[in-house]
Every structure is written in C-alpha cells, then in structure tokens.
N, C-alpha and C. Protein backbone atom coordinates (compact mmCIF):
# COMPACT_ATOMS: atom_id res chain seq x y z
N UNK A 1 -15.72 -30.30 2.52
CA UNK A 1 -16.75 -29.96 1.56
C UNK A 1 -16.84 -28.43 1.46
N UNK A 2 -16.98 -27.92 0.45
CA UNK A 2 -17.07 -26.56 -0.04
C UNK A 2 -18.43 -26.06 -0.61
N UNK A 3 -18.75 -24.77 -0.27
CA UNK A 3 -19.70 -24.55 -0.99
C UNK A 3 -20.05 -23.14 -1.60
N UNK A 4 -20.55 -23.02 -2.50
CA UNK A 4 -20.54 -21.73 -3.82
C UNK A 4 -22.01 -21.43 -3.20
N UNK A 5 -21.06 -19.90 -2.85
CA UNK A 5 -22.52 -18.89 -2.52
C UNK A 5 -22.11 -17.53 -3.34
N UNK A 6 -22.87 -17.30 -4.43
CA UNK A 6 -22.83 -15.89 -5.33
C UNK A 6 -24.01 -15.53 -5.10
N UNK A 7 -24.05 -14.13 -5.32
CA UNK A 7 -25.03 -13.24 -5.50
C UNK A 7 -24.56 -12.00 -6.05
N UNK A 8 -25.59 -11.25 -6.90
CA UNK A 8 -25.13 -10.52 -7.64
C UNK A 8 -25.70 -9.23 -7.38
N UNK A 9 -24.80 -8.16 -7.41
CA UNK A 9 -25.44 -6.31 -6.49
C UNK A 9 -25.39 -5.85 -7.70
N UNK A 10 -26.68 -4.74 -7.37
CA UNK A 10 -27.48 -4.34 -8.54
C UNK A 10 -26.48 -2.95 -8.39
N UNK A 11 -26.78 -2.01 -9.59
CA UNK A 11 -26.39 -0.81 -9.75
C UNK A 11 -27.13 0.08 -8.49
N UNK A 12 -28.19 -0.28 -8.10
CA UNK A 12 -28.01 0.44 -6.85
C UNK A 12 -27.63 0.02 -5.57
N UNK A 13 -27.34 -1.34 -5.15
CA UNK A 13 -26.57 -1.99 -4.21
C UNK A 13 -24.94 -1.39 -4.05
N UNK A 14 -24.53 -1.28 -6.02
CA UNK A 14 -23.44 -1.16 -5.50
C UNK A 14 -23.82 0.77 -5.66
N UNK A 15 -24.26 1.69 -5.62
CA UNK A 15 -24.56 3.15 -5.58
C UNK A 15 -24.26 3.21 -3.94
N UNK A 16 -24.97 2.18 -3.03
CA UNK A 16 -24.80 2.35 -1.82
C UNK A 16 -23.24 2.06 -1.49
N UNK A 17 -22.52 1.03 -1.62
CA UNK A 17 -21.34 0.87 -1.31
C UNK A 17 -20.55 1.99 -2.04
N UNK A 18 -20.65 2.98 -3.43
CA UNK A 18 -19.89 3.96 -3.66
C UNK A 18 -20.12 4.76 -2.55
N UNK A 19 -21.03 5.18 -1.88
CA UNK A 19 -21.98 6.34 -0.94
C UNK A 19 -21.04 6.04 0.19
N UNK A 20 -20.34 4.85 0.68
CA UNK A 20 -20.18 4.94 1.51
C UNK A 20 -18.22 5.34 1.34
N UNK A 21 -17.97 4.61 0.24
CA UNK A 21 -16.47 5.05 -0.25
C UNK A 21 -16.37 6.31 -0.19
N UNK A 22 -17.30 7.01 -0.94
CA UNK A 22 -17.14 8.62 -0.87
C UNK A 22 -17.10 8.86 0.43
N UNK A 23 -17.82 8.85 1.24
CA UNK A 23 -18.09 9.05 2.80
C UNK A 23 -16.58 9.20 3.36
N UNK A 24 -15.80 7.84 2.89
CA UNK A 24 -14.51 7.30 3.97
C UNK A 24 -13.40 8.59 3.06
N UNK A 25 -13.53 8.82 1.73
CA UNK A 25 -13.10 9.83 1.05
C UNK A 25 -13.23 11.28 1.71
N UNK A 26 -14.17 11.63 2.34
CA UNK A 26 -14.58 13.08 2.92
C UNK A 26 -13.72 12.57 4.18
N UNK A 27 -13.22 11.86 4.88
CA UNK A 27 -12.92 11.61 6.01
C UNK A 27 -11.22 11.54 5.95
N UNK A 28 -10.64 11.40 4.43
CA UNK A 28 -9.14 10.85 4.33
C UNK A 28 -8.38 12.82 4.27
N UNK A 29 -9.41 13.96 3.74
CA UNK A 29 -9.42 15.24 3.96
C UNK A 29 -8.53 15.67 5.21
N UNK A 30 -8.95 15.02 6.11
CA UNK A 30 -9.05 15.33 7.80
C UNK A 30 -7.67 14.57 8.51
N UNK A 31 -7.12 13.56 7.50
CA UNK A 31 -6.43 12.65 8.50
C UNK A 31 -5.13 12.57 7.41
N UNK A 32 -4.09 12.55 8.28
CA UNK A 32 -2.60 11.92 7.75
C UNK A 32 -2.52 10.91 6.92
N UNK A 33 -1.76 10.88 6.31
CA UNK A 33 -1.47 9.55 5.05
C UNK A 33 -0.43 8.68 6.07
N UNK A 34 0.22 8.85 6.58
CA UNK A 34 0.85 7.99 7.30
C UNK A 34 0.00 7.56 8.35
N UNK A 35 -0.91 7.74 8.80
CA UNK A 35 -1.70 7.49 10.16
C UNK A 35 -2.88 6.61 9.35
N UNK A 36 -3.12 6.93 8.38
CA UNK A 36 -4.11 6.04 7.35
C UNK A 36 -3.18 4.76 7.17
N UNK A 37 -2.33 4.81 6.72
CA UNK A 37 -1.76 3.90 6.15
C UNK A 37 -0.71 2.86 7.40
N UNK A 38 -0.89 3.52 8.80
CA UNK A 38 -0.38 2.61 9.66
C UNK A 38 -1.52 2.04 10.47
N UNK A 39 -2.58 2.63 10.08
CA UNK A 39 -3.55 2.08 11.03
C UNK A 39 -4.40 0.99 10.03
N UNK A 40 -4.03 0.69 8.44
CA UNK A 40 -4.54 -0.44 8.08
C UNK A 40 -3.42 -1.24 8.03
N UNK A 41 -2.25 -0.98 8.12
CA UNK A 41 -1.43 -2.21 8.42
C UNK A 41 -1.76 -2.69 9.54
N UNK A 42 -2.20 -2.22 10.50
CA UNK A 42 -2.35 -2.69 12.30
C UNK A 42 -3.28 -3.41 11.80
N UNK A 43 -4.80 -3.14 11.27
CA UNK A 43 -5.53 -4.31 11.08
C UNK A 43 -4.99 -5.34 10.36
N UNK A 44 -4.46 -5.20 9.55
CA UNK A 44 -4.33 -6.37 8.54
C UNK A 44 -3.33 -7.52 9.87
N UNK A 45 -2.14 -6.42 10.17
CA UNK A 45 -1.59 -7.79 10.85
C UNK A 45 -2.75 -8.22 12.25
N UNK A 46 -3.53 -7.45 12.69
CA UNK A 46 -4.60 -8.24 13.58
C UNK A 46 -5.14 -9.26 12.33
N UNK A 47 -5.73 -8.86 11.66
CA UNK A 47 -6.42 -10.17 10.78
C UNK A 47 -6.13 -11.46 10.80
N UNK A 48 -4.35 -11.25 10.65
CA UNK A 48 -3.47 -12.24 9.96
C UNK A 48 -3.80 -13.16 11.38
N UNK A 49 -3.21 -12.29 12.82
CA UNK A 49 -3.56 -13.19 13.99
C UNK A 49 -4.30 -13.63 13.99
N UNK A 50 -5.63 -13.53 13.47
CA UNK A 50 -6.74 -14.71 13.79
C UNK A 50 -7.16 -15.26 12.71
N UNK A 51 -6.13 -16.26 12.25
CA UNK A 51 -5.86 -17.22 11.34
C UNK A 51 -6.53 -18.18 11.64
N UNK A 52 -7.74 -19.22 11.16
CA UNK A 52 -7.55 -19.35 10.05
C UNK A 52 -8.97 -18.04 9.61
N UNK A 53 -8.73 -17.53 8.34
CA UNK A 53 -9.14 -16.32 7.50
C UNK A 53 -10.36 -17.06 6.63
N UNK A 54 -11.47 -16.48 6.19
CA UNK A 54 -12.81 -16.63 5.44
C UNK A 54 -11.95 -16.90 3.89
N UNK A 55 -11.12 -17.53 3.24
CA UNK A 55 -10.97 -17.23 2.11
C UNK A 55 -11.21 -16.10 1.21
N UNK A 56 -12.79 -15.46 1.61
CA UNK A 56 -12.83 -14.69 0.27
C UNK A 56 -12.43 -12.82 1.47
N UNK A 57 -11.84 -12.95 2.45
CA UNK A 57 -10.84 -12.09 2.96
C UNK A 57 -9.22 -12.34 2.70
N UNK A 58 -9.04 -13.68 3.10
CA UNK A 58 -7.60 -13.89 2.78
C UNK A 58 -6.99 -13.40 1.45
N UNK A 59 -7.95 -13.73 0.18
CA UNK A 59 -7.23 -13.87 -1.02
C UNK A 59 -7.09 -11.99 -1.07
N UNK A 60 -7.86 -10.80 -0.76
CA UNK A 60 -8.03 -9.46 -0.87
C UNK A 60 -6.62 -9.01 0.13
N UNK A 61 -5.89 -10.07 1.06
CA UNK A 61 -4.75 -9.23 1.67
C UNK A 61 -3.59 -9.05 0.88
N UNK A 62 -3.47 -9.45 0.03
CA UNK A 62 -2.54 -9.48 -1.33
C UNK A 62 -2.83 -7.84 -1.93
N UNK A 63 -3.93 -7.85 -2.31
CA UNK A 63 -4.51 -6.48 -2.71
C UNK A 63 -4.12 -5.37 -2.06
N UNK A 64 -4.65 -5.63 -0.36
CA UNK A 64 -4.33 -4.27 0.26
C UNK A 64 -2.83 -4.46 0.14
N UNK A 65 -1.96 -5.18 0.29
CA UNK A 65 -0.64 -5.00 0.57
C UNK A 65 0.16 -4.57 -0.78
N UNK A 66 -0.31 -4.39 -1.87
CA UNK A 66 -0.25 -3.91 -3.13
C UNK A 66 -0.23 -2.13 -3.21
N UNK A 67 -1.51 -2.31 -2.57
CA UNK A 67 -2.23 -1.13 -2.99
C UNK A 67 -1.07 -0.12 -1.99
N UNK A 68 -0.91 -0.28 -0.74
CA UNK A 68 0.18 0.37 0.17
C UNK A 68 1.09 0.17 -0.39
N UNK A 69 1.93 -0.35 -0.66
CA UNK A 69 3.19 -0.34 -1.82
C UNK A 69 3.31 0.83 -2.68
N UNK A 70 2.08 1.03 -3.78
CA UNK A 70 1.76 2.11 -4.42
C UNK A 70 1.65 3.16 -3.49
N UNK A 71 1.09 3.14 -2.77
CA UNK A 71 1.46 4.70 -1.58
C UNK A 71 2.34 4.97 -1.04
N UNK A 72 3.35 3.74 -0.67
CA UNK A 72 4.62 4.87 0.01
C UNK A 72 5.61 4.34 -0.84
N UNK A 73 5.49 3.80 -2.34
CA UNK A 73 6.67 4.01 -3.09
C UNK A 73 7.15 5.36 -3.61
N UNK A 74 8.20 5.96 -3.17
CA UNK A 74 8.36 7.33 -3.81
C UNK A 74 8.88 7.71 -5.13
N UNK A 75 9.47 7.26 -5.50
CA UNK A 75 9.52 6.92 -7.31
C UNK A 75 8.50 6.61 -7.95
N UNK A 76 7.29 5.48 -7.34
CA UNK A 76 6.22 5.50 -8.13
C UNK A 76 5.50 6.81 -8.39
N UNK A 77 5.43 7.91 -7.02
CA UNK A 77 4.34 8.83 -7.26
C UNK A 77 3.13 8.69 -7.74
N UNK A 78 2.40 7.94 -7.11
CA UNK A 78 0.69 7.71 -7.44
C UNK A 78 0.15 9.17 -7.62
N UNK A 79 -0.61 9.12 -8.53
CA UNK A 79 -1.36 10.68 -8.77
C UNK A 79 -2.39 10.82 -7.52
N UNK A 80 -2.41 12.20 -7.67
CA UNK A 80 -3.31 12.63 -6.34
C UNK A 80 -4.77 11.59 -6.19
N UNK A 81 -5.38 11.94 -7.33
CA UNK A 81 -6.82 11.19 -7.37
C UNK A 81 -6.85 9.81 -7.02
N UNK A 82 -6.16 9.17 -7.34
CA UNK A 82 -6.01 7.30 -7.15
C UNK A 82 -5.21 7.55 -5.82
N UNK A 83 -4.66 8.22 -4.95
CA UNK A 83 -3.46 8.10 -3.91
C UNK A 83 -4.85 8.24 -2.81
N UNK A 84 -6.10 9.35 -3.00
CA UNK A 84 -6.95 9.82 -2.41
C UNK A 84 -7.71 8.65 -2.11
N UNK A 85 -8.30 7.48 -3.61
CA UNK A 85 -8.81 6.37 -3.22
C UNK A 85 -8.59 5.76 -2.64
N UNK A 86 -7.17 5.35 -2.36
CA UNK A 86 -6.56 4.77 -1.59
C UNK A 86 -6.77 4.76 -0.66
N UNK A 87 -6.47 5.49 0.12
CA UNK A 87 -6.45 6.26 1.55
C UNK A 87 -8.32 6.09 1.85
N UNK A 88 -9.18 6.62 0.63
CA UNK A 88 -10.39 5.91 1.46
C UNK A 88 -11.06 4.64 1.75
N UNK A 89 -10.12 3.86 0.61
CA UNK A 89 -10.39 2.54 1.08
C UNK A 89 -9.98 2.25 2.16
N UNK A 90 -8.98 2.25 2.54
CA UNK A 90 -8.25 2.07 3.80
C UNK A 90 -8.98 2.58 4.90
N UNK A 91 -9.47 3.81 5.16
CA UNK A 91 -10.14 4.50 6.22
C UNK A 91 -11.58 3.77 6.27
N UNK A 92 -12.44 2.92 5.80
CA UNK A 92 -12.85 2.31 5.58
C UNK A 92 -13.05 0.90 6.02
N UNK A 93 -11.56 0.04 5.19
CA UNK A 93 -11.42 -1.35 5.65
C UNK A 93 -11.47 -0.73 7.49
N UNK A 94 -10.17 0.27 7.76
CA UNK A 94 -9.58 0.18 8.97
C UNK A 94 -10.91 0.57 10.39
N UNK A 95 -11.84 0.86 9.64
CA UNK A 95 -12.89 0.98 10.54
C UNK A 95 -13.61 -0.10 10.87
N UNK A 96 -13.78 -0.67 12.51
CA UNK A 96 -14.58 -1.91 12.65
C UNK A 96 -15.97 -1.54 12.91
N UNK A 97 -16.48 -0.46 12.81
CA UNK A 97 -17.42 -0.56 12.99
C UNK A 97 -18.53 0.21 11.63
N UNK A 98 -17.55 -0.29 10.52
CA UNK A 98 -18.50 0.13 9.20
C UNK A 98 -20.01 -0.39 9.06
N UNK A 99 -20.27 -0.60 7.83
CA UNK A 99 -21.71 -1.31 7.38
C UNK A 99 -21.79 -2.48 8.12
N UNK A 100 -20.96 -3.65 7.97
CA UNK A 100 -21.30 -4.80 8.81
C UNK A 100 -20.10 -4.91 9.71
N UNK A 101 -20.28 -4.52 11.08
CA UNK A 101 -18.98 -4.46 12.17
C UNK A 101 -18.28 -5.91 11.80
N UNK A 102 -17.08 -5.53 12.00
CA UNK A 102 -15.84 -6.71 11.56
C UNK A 102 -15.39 -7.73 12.79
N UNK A 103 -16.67 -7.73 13.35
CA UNK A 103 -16.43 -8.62 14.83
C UNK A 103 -17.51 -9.59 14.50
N UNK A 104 -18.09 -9.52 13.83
CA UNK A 104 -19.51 -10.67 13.36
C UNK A 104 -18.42 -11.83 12.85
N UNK A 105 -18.67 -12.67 12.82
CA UNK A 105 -18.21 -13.88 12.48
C UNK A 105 -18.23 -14.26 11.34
N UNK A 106 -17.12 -14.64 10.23
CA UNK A 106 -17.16 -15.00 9.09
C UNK A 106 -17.88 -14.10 7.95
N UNK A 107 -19.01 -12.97 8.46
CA UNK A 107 -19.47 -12.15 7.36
C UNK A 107 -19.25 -10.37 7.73
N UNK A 108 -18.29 -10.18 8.70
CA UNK A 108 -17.68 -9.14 9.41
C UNK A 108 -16.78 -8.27 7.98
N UNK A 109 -16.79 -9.08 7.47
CA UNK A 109 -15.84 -8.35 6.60
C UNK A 109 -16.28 -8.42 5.31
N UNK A 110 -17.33 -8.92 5.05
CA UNK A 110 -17.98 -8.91 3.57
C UNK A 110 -18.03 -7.65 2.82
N UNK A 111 -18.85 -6.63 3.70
CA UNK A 111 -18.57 -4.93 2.93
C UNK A 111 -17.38 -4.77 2.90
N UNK A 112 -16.06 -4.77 3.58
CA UNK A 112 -14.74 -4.26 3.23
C UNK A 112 -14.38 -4.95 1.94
N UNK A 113 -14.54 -6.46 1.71
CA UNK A 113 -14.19 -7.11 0.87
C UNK A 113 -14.99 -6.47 -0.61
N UNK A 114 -16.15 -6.24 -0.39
CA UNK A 114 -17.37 -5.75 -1.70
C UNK A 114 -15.89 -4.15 -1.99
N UNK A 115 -16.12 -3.57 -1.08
CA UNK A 115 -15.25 -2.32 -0.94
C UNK A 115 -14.07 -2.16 -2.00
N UNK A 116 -13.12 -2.84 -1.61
CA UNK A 116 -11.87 -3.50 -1.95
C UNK A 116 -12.10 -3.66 -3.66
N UNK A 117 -13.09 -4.78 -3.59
CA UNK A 117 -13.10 -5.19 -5.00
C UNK A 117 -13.77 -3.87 -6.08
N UNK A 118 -14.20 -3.38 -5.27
CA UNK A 118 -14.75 -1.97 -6.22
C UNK A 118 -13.50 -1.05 -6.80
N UNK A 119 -12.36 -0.69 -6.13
CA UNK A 119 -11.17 -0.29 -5.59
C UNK A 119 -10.19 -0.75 -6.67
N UNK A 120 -10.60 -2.27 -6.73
CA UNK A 120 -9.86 -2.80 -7.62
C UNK A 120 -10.20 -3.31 -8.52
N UNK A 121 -11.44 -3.20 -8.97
CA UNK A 121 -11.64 -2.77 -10.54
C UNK A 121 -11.97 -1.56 -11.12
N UNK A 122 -12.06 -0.09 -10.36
CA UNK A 122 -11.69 1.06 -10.74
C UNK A 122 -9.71 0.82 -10.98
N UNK A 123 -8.89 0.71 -10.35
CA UNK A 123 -7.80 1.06 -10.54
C UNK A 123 -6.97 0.18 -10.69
N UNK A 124 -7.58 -0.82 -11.65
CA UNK A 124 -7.30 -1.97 -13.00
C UNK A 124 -5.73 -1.66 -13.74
N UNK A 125 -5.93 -0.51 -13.83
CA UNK A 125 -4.66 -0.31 -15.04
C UNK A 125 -3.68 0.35 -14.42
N UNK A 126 -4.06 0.92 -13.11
CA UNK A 126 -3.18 1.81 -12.16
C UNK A 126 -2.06 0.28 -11.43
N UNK A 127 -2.58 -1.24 -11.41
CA UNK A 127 -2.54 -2.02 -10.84
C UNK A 127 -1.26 -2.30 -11.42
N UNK A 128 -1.85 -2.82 -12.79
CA UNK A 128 -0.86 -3.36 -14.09
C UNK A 128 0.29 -2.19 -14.11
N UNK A 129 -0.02 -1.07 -14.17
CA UNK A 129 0.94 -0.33 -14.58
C UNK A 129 2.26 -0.26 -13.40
N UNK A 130 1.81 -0.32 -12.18
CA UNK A 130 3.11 -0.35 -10.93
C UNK A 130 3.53 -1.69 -11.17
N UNK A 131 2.68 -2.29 -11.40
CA UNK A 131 3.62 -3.68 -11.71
C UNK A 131 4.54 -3.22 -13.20
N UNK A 132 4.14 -3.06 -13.73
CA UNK A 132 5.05 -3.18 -14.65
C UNK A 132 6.44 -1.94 -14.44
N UNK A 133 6.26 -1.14 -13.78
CA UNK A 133 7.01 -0.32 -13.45
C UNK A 133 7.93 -0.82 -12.41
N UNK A 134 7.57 -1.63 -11.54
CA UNK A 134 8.45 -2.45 -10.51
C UNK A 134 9.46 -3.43 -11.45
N UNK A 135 8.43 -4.14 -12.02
CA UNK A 135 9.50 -4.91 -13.10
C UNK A 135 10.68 -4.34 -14.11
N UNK A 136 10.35 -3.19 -14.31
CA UNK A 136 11.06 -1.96 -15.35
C UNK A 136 12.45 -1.77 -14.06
N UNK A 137 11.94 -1.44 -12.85
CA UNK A 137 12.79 -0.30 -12.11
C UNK A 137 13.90 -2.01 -11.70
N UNK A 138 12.89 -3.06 -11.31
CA UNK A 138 13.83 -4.09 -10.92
C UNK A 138 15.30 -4.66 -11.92
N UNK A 139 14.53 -5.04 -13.43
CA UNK A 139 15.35 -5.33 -13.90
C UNK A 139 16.17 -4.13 -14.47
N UNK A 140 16.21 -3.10 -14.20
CA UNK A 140 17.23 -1.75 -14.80
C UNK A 140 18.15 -2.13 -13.34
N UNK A 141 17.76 -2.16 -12.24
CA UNK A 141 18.59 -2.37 -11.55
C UNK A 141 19.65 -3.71 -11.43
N UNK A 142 19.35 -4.59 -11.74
CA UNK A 142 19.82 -6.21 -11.90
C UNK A 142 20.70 -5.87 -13.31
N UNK A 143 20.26 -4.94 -14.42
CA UNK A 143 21.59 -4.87 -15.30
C UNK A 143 22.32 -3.79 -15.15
N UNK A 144 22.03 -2.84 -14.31
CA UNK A 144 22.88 -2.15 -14.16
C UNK A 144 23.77 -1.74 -12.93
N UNK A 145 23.43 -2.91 -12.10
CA UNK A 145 24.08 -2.87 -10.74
C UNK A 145 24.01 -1.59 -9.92
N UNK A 146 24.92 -1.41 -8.81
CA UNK A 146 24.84 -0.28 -8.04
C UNK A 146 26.15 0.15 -8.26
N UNK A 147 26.31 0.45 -9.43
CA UNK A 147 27.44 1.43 -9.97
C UNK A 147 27.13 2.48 -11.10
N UNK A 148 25.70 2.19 -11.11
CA UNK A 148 25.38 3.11 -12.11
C UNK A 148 25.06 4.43 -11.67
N UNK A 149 25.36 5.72 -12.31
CA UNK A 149 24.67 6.92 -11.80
C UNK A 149 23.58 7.28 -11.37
N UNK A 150 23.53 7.49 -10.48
CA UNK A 150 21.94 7.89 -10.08
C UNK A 150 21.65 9.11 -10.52
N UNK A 151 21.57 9.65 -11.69
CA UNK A 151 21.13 10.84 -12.36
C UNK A 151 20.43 9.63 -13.15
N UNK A 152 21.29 9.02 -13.94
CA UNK A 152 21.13 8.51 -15.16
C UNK A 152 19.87 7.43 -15.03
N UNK A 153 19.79 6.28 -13.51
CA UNK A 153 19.04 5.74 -13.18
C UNK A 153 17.69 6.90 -12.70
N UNK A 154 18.04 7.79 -11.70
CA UNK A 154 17.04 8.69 -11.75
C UNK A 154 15.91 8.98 -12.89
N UNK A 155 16.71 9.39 -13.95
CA UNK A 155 16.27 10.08 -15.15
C UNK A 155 15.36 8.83 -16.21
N UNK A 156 15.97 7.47 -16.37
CA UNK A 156 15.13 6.64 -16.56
C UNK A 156 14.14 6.06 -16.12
N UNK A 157 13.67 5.90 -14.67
CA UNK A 157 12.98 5.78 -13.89
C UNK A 157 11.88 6.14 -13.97
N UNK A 158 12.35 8.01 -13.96
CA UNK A 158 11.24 8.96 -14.31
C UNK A 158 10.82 8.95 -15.79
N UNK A 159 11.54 8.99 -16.52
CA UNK A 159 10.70 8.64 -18.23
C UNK A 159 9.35 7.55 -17.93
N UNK A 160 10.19 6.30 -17.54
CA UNK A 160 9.21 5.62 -17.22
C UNK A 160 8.11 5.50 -16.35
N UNK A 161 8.34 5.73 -15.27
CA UNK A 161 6.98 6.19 -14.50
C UNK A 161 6.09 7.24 -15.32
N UNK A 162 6.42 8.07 -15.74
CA UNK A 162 5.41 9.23 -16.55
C UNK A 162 5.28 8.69 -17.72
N UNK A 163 5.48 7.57 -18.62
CA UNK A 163 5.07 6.89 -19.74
C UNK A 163 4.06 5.71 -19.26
N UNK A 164 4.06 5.16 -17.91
CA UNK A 164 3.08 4.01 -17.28
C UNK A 164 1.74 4.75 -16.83
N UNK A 165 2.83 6.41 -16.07
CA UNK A 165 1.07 7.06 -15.96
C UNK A 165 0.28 7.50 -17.05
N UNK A 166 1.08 7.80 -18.08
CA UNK A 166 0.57 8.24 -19.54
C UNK A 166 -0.73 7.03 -20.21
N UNK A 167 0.11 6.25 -19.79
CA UNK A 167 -0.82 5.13 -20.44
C UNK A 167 -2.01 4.23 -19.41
N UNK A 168 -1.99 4.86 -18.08
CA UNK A 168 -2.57 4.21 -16.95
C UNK A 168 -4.20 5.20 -17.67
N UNK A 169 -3.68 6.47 -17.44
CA UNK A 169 -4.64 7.34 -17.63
C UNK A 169 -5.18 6.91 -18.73
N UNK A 170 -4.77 6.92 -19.80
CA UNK A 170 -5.24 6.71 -21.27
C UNK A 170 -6.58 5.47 -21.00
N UNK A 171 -5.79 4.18 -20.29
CA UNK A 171 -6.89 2.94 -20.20
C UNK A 171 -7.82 3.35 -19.56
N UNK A 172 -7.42 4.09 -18.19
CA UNK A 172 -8.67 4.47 -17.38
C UNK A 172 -9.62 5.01 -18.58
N UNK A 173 -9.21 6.28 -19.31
CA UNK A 173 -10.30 6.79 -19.43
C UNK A 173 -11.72 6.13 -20.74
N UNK A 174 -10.35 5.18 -21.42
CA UNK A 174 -11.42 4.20 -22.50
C UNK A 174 -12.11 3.43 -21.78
N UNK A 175 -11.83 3.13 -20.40
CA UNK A 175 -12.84 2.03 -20.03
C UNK A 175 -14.01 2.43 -19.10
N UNK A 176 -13.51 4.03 -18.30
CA UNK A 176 -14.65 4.94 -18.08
C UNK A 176 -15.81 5.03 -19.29
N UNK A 177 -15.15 5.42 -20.42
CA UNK A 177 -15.80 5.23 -21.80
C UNK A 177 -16.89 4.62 -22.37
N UNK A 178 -16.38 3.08 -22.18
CA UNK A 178 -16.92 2.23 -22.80
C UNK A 178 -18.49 1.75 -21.38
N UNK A 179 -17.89 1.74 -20.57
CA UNK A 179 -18.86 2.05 -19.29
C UNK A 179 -20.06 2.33 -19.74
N UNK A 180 -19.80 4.20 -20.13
CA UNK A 180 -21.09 4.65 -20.33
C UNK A 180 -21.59 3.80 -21.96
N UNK A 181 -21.45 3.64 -22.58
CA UNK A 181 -22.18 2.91 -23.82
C UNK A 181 -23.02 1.41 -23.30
C-alpha cells in the first residue's frame, strides 16, 4: 500500500532553502572542484549501500549523477555560474549534518531532495541542452568513426557546444523573465 503525502512551500519556505544554497555557494569559494565533486560521489555510493532508498531520494540519484557529468565533461565546459551551482549543491547534499541531519530515518534527506529539485528547475535548459549535446557529440562520433580528424571533430564539437550554450542562456533568461510577470 502506498501513500500520497504533498505539501506545498511558500515563497518564503522556499527563500529559506535559497538562504541556505547561497550559504553552501559561499563555502564552494574555499574548496576544490575535485574534492567537491569526490566527496558527493562518496555519499551517493554510501546511499546506494543502504538500499532499500525512500523513493522520493532514489529517483534524484539520476539527477546528481547528471549534474557531475556536466562538471567533469571537458568538451562540455559548463559556464562558470551554473558550474558554481553545482558545486553548491553538492557541498550541501554532501553535508550530513545540514537542515535535517541525513541520519534521521526516511526524512534525513528531504532538504537535500527540496535542494536538488530547486537546482533542477533553475538549470532546466542547461539540462536539455548537455543532453542534447551528448547526443550531437555521440552520434558525430558513430558516423564518423575514429578516423576522423580531430581538428575537424574538435572544431564541430565546439560550434556546437557554443550554439547549445547560446541557446541554454537565451531560455534561461525568458524564463527568468516570465518569472517576474
């Protein structure tokens, strides 16, 4: 048996959960991108060990494992500002002893999860766009095998990545936009 528990955070519920993103943001300043980004893989694979997972954590490990992809792909080049979010989400999830310590049982991880989903509906189009750029870089590679020049693959790559950020930015900023109205 299953059961549906929603509730809905007000503009200042979620003001507090930005307050605290910014917070993990002043803190990503101070610390390595590789040390950020190995110390939320360490949680995640602790997570995974203590299987079985709350559902509404399980379905968000897809996300983080996304979102790290976009950080140490080096052809993608995530722009500074979204590479920065990153890194504070992460400093964040990777802390157990945030808003609700991640040792409580079944609701240990509810703020990381609120977190996350904030994360990932700010960087909506940043999402779509590496995907579609993975799909771009995959199938250029599948027709053009590994005999092709790597200038030439280089050079397409890069068109494309700077035409996905062209247009990542563009959505961001209509839907910053439409926000305020």
């Amino acid at each position: 048996m299953t059961m549906k528990i929603s509730f809905e955070l007000s503009d200042s519920d979620l003001n507090f959960f930005r307050k605290a993103l910014k917070q993990s943001r002043e803190a990503v300043h101070d610390a390595e991108e590789s040390e950020i980004i190995e110390a939320v893989s360490d949680v995640l694979n602790g997570i995974r060990r203590n299987e079985p997972l709350p559902d509404f954590v399980g379905k968000r490990i897809p996300q983080l494992e996304s979102f790290i992809s976009m950080l140490t792909d080096d052809e993608w080049q995530l722009p500074e500002v979204d590479r920065e979010r990153l890194l504070a989400t992460f400093v964040y999830f990777a802390d157990p002893e945030d808003i609700l310590p991640d040792d409580i049982p079944v609701i240990g991880y509810l703020d990381d999860v609120i977190i996350i989903e904030l994360v990932v509906r700010e960087l909506h189009h940043v999402r779509i766009a590496y995907d579609d750029f993975c799909q771009f870089r995959n199938e250029f590679d599948e027709a053009n095998g590994k005999d092709v020049d790597p200038v030439i693959r280089r050079d397409r790559i890069d068109r494309q990545r700077q035409k996905l950020h062209q247009r990542m930015q563009r959505r961001s900023a209509q839907q910053k936009k439409s926000e305020l109205w």
